[in-house]
PDB file of N, CA and C in Angstrom:
ATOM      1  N   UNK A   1     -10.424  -6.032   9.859  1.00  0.00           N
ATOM      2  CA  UNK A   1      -9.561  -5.673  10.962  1.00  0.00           C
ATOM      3  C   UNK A   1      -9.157  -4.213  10.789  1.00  0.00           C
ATOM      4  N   UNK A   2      -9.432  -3.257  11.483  1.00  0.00           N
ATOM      5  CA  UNK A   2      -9.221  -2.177  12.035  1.00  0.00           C
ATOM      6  C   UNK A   2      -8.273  -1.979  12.889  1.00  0.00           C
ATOM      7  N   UNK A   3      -7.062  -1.149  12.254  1.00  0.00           N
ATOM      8  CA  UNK A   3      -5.684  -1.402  13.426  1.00  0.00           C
ATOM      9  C   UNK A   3      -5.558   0.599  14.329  1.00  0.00           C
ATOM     10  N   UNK A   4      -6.621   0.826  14.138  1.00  0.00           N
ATOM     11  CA  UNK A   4      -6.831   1.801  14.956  1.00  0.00           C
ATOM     12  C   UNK A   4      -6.695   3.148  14.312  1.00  0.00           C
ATOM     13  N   UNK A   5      -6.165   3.150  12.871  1.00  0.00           N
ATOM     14  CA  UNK A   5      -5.583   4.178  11.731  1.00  0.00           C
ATOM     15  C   UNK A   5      -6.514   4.217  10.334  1.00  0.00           C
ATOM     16  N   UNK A   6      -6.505   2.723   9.862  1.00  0.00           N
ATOM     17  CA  UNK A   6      -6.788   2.655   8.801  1.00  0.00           C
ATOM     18  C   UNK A   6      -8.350   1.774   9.000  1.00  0.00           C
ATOM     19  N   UNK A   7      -9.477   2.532   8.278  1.00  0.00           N
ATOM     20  CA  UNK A   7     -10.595   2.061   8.131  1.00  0.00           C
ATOM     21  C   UNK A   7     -10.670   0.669   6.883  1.00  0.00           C
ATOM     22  N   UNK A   8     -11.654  -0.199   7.042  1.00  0.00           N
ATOM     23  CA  UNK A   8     -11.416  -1.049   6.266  1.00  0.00           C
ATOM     24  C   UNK A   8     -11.714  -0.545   4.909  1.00  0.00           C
ATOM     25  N   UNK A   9     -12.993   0.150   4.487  1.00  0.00           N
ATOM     26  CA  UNK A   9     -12.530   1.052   3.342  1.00  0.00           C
ATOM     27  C   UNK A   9     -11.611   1.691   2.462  1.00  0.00           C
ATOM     28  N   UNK A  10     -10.957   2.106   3.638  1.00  0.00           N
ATOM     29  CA  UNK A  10      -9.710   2.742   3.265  1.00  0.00           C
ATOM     30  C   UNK A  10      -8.686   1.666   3.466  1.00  0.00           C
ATOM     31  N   UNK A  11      -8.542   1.260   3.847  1.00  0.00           N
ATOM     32  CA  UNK A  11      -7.662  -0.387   3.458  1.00  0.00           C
ATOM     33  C   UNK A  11      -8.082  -0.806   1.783  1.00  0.00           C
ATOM     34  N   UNK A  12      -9.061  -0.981   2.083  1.00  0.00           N
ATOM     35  CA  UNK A  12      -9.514  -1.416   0.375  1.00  0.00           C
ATOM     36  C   UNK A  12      -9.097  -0.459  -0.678  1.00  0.00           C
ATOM     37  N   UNK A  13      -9.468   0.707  -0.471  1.00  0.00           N
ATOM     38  CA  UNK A  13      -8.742   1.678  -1.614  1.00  0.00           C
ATOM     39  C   UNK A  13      -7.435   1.429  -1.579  1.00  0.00           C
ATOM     40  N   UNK A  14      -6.366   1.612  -0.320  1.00  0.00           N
ATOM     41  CA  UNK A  14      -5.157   1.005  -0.367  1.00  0.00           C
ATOM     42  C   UNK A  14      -4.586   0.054  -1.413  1.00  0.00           C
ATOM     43  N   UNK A  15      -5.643  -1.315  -0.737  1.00  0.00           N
ATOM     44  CA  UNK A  15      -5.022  -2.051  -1.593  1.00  0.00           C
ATOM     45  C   UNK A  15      -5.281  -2.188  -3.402  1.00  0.00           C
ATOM     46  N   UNK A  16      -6.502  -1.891  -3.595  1.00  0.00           N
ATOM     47  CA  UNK A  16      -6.765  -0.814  -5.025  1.00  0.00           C
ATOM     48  C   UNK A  16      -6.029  -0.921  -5.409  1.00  0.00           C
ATOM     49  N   UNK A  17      -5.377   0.131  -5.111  1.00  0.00           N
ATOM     50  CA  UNK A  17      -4.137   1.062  -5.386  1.00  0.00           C
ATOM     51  C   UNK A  17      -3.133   0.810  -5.814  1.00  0.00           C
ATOM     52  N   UNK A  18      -2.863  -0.556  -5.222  1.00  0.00           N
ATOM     53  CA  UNK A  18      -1.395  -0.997  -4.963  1.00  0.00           C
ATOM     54  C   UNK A  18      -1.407  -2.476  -5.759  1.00  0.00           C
ATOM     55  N   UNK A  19      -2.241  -2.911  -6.260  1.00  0.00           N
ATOM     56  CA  UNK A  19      -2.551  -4.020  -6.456  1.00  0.00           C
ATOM     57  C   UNK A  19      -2.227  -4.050  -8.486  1.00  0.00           C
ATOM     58  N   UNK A  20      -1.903  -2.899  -9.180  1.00  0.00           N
ATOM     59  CA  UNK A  20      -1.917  -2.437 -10.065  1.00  0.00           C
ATOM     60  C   UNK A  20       0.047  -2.183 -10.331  1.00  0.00           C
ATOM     61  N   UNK A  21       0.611  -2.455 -10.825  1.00  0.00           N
ATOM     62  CA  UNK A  21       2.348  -2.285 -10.978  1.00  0.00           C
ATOM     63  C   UNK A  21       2.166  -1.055 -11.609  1.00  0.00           C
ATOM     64  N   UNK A  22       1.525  -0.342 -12.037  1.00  0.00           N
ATOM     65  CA  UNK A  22       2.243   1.101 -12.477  1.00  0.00           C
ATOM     66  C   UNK A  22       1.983   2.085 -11.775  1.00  0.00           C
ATOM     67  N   UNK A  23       0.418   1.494 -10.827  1.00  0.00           N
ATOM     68  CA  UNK A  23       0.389   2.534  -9.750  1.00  0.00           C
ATOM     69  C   UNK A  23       1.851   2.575  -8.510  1.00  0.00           C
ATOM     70  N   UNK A  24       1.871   1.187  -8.291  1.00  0.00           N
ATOM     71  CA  UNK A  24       3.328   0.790  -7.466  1.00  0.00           C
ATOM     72  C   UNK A  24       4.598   1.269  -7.725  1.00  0.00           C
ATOM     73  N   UNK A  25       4.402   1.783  -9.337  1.00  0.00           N
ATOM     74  CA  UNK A  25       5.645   2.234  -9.845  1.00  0.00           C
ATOM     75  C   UNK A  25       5.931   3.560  -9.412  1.00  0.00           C
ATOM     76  N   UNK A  26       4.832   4.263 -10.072  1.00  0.00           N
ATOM     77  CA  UNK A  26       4.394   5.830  -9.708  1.00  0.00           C
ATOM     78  C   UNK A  26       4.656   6.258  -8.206  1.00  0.00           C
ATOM     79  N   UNK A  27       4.101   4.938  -7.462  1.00  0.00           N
ATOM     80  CA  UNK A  27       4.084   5.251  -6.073  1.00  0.00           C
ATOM     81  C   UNK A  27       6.080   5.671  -5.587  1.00  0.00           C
ATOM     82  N   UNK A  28       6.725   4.536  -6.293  1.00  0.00           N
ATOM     83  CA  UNK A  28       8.061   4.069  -5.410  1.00  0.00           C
ATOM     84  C   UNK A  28       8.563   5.697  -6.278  1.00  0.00           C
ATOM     85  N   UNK A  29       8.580   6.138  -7.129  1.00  0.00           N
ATOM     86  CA  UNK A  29       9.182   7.192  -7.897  1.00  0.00           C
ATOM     87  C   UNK A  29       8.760   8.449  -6.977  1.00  0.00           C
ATOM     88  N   UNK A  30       7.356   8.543  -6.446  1.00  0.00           N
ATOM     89  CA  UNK A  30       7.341   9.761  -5.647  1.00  0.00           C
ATOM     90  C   UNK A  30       7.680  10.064  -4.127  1.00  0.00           C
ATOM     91  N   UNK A  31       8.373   8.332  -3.735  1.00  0.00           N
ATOM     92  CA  UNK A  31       8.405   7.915  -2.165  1.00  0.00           C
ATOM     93  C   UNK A  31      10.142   9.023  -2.324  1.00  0.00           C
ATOM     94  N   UNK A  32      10.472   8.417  -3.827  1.00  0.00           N
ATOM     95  CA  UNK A  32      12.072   9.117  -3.722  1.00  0.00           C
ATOM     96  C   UNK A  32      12.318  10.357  -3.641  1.00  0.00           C
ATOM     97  N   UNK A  33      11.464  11.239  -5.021  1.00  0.00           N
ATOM     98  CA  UNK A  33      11.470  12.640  -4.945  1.00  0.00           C
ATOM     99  C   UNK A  33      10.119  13.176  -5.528  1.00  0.00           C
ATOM    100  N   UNK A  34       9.917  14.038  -4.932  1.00  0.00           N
ATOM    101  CA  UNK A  34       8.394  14.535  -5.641  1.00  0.00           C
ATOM    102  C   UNK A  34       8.391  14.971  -7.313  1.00  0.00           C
ATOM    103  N   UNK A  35       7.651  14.688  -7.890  1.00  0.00           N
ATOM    104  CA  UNK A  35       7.685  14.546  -9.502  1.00  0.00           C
ATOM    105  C   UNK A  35       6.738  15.332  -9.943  1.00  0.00           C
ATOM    106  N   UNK A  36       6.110  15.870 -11.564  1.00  0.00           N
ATOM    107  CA  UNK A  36       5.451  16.336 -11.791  1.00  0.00           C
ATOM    108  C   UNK A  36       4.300  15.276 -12.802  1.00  0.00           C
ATOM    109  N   UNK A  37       3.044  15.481 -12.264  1.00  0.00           N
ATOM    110  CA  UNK A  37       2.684  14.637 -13.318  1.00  0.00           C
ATOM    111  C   UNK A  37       3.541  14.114 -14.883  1.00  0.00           C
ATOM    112  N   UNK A  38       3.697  15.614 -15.544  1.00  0.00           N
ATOM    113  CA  UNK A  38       3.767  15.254 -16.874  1.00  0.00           C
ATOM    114  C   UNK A  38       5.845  14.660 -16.638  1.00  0.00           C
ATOM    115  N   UNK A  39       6.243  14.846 -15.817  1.00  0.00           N
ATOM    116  CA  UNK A  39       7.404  14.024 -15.220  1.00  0.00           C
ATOM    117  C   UNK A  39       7.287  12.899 -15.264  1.00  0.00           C
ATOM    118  N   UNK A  40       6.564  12.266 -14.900  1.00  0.00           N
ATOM    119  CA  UNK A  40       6.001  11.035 -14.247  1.00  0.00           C
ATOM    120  C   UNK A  40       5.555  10.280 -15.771  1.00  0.00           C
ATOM    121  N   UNK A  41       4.667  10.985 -16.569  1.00  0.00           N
ATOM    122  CA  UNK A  41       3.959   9.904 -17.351  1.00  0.00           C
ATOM    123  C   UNK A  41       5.233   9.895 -18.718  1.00  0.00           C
ATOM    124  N   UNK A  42       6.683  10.862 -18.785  1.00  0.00           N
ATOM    125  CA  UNK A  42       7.781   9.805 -19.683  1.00  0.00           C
ATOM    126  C   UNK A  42       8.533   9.367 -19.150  1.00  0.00           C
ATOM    127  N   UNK A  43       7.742   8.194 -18.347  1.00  0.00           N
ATOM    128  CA  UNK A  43       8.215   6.562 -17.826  1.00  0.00           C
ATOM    129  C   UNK A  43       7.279   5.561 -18.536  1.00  0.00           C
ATOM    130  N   UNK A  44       6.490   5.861 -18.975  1.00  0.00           N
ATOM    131  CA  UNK A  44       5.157   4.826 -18.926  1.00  0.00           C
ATOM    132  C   UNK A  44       4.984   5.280 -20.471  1.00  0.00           C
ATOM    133  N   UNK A  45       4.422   3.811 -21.330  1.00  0.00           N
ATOM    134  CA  UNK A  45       4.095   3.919 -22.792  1.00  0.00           C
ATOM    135  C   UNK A  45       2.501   3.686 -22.481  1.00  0.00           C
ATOM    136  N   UNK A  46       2.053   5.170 -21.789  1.00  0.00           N
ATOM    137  CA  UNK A  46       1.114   5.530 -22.130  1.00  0.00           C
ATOM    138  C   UNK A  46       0.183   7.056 -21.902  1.00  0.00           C
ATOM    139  N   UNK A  47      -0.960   7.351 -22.064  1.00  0.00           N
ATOM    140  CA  UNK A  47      -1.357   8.331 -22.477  1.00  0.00           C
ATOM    141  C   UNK A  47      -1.212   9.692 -21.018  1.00  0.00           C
ATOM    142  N   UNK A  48      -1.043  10.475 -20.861  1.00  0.00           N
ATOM    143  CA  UNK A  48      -0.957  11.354 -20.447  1.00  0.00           C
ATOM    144  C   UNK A  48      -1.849  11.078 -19.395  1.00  0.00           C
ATOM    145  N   UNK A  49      -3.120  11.320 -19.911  1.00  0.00           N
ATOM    146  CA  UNK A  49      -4.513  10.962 -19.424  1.00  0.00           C
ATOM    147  C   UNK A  49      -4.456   9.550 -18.343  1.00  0.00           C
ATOM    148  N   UNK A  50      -4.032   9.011 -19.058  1.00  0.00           N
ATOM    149  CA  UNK A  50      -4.018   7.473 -18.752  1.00  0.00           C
ATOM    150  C   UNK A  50      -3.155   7.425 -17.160  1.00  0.00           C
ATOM    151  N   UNK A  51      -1.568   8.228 -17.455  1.00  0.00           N
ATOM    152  CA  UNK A  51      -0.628   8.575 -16.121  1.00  0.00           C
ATOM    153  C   UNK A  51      -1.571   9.012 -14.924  1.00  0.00           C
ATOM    154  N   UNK A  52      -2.696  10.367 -15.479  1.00  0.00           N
ATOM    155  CA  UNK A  52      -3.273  11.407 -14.417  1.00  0.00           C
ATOM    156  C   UNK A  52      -4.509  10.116 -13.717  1.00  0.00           C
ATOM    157  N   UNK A  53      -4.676   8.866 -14.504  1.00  0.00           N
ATOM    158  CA  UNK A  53      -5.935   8.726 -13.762  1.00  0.00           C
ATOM    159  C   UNK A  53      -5.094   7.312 -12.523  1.00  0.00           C
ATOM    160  N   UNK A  54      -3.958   6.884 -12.770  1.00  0.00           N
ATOM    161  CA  UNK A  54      -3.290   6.350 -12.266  1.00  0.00           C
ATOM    162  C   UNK A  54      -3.135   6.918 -10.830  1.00  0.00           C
ATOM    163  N   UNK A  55      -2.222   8.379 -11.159  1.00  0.00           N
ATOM    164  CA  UNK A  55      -2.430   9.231  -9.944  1.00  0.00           C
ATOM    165  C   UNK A  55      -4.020   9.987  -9.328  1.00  0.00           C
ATOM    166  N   UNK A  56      -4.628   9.799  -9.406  1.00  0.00           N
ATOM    167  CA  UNK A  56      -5.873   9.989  -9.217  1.00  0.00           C
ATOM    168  C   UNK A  56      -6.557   8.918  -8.189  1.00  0.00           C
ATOM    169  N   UNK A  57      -5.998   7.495  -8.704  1.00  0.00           N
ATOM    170  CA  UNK A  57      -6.277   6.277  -7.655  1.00  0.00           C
ATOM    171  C   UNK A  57      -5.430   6.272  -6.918  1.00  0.00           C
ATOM    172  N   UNK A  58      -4.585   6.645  -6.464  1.00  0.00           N
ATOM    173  CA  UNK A  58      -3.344   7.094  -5.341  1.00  0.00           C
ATOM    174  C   UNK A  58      -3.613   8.063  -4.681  1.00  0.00           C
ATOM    175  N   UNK A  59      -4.293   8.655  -4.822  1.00  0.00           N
ATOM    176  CA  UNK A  59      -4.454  10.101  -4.585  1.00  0.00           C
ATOM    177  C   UNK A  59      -5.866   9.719  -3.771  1.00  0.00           C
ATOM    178  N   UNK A  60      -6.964   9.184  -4.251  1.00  0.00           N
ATOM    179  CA  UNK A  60      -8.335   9.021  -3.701  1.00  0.00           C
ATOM    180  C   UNK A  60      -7.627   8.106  -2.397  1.00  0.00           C
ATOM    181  N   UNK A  61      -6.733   6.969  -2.457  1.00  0.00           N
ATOM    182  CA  UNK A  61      -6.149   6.164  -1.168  1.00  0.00           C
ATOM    183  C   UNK A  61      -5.229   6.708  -0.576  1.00  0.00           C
ATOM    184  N   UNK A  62      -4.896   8.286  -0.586  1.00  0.00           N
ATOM    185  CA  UNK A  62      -3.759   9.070   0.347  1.00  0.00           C
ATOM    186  C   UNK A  62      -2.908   8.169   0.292  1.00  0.00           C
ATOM    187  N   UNK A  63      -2.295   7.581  -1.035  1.00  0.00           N
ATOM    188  CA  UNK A  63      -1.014   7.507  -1.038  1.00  0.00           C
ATOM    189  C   UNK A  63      -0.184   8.644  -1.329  1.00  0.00           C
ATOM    190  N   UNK A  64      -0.418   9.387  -2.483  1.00  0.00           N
ATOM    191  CA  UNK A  64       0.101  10.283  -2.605  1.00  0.00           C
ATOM    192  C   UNK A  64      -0.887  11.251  -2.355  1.00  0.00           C
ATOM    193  N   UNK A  65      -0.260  12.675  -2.634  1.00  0.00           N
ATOM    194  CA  UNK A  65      -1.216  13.981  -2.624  1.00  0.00           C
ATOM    195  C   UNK A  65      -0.300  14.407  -3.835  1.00  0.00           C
ATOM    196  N   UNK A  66      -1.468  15.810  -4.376  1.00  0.00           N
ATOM    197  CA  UNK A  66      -0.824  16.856  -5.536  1.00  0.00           C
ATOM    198  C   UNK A  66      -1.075  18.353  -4.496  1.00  0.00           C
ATOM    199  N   UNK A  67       0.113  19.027  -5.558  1.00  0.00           N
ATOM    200  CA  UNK A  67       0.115  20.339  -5.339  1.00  0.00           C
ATOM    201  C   UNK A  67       0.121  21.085  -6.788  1.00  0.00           C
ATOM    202  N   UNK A  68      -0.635  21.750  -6.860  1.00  0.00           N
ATOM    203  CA  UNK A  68      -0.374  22.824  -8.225  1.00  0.00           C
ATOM    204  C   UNK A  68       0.288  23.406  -7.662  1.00  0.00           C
ATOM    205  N   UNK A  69       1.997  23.857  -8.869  1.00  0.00           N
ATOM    206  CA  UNK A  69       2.897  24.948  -8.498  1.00  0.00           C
ATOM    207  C   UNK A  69       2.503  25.669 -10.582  1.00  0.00           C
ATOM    208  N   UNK A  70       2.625  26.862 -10.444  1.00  0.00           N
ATOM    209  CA  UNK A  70       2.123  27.186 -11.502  1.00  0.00           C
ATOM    210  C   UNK A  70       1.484  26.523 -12.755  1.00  0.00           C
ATOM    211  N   UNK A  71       2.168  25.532 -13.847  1.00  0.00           N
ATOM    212  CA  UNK A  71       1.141  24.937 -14.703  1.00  0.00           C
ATOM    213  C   UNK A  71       1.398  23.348 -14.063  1.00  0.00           C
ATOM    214  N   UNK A  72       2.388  22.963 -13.702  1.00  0.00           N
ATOM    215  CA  UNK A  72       2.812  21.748 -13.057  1.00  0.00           C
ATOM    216  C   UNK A  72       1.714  21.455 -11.607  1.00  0.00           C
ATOM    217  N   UNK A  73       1.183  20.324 -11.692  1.00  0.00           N
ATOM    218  CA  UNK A  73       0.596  19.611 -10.926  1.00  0.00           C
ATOM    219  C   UNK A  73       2.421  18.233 -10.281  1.00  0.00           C
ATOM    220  N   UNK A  74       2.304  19.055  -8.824  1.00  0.00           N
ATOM    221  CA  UNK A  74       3.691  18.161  -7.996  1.00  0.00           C
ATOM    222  C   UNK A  74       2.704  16.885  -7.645  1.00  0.00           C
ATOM    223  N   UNK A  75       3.423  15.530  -7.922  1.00  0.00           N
ATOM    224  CA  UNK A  75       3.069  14.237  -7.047  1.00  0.00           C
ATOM    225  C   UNK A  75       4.068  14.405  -5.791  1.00  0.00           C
ATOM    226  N   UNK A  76       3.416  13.855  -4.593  1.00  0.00           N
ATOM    227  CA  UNK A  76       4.153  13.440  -3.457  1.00  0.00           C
ATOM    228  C   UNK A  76       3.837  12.430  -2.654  1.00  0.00           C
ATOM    229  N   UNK A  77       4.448  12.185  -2.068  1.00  0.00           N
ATOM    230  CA  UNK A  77       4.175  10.516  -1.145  1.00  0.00           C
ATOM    231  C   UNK A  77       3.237  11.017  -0.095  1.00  0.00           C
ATOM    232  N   UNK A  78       2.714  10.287   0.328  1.00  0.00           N
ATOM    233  CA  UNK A  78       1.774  10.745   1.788  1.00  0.00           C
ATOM    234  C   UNK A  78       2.334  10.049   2.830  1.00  0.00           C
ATOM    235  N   UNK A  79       3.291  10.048   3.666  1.00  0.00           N
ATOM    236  CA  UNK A  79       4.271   9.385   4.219  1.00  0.00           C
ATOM    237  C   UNK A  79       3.307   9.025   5.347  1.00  0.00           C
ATOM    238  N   UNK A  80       2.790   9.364   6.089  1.00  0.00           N
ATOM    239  CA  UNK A  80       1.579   9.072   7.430  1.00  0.00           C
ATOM    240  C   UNK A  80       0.854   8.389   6.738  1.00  0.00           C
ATOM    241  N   UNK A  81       0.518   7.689   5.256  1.00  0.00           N
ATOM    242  CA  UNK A  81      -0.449   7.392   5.144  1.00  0.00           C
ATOM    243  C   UNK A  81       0.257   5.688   4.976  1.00  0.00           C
ATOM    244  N   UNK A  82       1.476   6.002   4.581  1.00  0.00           N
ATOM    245  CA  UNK A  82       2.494   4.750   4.407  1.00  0.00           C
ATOM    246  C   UNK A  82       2.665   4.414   5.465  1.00  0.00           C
ATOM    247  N   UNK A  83       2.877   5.200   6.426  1.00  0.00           N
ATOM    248  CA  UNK A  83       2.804   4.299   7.994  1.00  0.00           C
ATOM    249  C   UNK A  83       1.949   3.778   8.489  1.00  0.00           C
ATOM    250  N   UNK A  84       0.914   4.054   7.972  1.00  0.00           N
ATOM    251  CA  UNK A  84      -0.378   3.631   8.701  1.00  0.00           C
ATOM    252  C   UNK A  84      -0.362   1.814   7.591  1.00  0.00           C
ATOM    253  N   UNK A  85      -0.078   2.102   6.712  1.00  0.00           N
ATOM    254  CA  UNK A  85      -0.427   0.954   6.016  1.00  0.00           C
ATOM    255  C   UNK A  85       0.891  -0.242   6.608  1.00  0.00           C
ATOM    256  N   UNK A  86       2.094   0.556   6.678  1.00  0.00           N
ATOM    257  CA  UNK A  86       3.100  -0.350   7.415  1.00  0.00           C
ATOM    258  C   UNK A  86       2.715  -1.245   8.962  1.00  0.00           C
ATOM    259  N   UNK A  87       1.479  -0.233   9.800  1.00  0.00           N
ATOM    260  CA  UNK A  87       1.556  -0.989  10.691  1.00  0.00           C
ATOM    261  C   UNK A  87       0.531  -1.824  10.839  1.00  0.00           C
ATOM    262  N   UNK A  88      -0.549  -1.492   9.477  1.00  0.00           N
ATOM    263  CA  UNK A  88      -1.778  -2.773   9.083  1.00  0.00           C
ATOM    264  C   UNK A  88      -0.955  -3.685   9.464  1.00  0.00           C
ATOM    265  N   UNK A  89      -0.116  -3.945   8.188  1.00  0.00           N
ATOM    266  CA  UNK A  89       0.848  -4.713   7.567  1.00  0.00           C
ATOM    267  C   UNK A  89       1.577  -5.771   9.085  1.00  0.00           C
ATOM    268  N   UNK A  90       1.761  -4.572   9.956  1.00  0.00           N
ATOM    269  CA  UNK A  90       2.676  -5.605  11.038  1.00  0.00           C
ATOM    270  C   UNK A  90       1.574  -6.091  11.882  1.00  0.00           C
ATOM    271  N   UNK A  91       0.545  -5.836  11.852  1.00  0.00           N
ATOM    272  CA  UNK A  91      -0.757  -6.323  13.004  1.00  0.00           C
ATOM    273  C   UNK A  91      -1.205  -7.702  11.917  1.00  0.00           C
ATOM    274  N   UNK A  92      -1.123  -7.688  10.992  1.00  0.00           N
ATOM    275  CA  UNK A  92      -1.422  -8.651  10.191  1.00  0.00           C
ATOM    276  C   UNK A  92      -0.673  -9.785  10.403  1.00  0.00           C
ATOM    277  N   UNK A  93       0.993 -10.003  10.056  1.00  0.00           N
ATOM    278  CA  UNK A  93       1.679 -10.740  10.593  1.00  0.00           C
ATOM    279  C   UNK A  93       1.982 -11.199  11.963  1.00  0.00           C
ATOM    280  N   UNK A  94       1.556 -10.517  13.054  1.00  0.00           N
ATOM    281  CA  UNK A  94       1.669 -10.260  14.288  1.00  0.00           C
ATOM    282  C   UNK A  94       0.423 -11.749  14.585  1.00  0.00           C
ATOM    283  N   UNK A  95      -1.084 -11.695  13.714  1.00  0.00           N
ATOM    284  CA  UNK A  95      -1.926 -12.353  13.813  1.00  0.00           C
ATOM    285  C   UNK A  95      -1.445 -13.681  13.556  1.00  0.00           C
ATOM    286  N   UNK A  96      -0.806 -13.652  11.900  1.00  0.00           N
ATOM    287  CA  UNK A  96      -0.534 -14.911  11.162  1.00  0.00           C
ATOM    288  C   UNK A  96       0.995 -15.424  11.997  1.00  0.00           C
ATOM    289  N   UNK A  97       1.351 -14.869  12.887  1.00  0.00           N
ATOM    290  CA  UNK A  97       2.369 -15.929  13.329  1.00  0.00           C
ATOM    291  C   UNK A  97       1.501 -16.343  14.618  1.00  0.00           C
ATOM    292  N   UNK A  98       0.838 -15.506  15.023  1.00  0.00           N
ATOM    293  CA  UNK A  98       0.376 -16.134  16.542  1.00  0.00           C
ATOM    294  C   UNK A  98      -0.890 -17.350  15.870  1.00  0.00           C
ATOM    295  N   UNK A  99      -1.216 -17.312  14.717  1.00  0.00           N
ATOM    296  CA  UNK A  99      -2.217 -18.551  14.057  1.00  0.00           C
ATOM    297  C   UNK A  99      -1.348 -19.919  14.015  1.00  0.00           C
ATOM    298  N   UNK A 100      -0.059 -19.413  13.492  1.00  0.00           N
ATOM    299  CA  UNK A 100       1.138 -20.809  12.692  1.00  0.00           C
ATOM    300  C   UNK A 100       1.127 -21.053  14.529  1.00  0.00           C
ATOM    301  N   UNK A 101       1.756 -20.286  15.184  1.00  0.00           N
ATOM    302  CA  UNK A 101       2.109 -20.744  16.569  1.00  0.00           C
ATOM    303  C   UNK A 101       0.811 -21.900  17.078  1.00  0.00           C
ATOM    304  N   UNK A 102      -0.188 -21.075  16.915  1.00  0.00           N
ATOM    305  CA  UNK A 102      -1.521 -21.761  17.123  1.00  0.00           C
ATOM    306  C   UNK A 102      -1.611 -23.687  17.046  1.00  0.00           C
ATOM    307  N   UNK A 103      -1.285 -22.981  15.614  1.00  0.00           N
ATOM    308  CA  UNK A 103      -1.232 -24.820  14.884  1.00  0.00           C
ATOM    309  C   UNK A 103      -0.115 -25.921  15.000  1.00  0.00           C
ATOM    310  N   UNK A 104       1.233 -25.129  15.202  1.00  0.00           N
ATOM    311  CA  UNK A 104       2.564 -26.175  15.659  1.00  0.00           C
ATOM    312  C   UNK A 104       2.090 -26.229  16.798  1.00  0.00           C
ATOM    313  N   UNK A 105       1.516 -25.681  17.818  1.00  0.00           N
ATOM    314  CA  UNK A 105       0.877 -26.376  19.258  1.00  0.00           C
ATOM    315  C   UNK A 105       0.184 -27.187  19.290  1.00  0.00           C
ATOM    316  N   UNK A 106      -0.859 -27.188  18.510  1.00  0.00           N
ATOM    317  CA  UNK A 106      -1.670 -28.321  17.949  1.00  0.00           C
ATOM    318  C   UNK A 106      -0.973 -29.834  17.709  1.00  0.00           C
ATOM    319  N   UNK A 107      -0.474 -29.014  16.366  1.00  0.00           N
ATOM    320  CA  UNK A 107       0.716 -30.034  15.675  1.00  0.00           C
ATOM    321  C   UNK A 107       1.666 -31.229  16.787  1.00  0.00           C
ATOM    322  N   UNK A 108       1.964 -30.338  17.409  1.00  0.00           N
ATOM    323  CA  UNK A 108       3.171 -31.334  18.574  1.00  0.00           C
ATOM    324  C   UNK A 108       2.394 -31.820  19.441  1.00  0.00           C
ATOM    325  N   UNK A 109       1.251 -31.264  20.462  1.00  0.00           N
ATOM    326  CA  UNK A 109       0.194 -31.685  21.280  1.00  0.00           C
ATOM    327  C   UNK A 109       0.107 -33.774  20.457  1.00  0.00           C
ATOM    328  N   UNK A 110      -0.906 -33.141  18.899  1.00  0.00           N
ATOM    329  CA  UNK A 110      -1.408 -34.665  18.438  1.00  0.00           C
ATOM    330  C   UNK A 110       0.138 -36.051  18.434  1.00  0.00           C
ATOM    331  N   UNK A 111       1.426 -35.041  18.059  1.00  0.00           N
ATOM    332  CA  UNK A 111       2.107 -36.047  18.246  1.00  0.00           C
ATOM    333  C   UNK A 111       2.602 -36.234  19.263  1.00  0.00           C
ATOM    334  N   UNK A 112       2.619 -35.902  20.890  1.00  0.00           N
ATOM    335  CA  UNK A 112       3.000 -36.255  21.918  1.00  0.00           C
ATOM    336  C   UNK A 112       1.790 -37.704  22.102  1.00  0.00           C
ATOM    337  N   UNK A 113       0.520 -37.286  21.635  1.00  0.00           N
ATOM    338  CA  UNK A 113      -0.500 -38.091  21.788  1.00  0.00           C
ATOM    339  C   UNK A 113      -0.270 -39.887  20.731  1.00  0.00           C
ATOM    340  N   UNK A 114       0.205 -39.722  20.052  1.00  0.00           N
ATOM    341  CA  UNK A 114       0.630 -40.650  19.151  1.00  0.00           C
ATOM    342  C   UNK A 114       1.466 -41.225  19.675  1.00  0.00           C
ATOM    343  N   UNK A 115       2.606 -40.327  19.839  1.00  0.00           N
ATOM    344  CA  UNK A 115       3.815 -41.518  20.916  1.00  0.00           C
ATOM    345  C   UNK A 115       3.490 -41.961  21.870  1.00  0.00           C
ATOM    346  N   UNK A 116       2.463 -41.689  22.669  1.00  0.00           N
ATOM    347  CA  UNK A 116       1.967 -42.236  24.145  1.00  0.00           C
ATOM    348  C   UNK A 116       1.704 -43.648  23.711  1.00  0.00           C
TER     349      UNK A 116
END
């Protein structure tokens, strides 16, 4: 499903992305304020390397973007890219209630048929 923004590809990297808790972590820390890599990786008990390739899979799914400001590499949120995934997100539910609706119609239909 294609909601007119997000390619299914790029849905998939999305969810990649997100499907991982430290990328999710990384993510919610740069939604607040933009960070610097080496900012970013003393949160995490692990390698430097390890932080950059984290942001790297965020980065390939435009969740975030970088900026080099002199030796500092800035993380930032990709906020258009969060909307786009917010309104997957509501075309998705939009489907799965009009499915449930689907089936309690069903549902009550067979038992009007039963009480007859």
């Amino acid at each position: 499903m294609v909601v007119g923004h997000l390619t299914a590809a790029d849905a998939d990297r999305v969810f990649h992305a997100l499907a991982d808790a430290t990328r999710r972590d990384i993510l919610i820390r740069v939604i607040r304020s933009e960070q610097s890599v080496s900012a970013l990786a003393r949160h995490y008990p692990m390698s430097f390397a390890a932080v950059q390739k984290h942001v790297a899979v965020l980065e390939k799914a435009a969740l975030v973007g970088k900026e080099r400001r002199g030796r500092e590499q800035m993380v930032h949120a990709e906020h258009e890219t969060l909307r786009r995934i917010a309104r997957l997100l509501d075309a998705y539910e939009d489907l799965w209630r009009q499915r449930t609706d689907q089936i309690t119609a069903i549902l009550e239909e067979d038992d009007e048929r039963v009480e007859k």
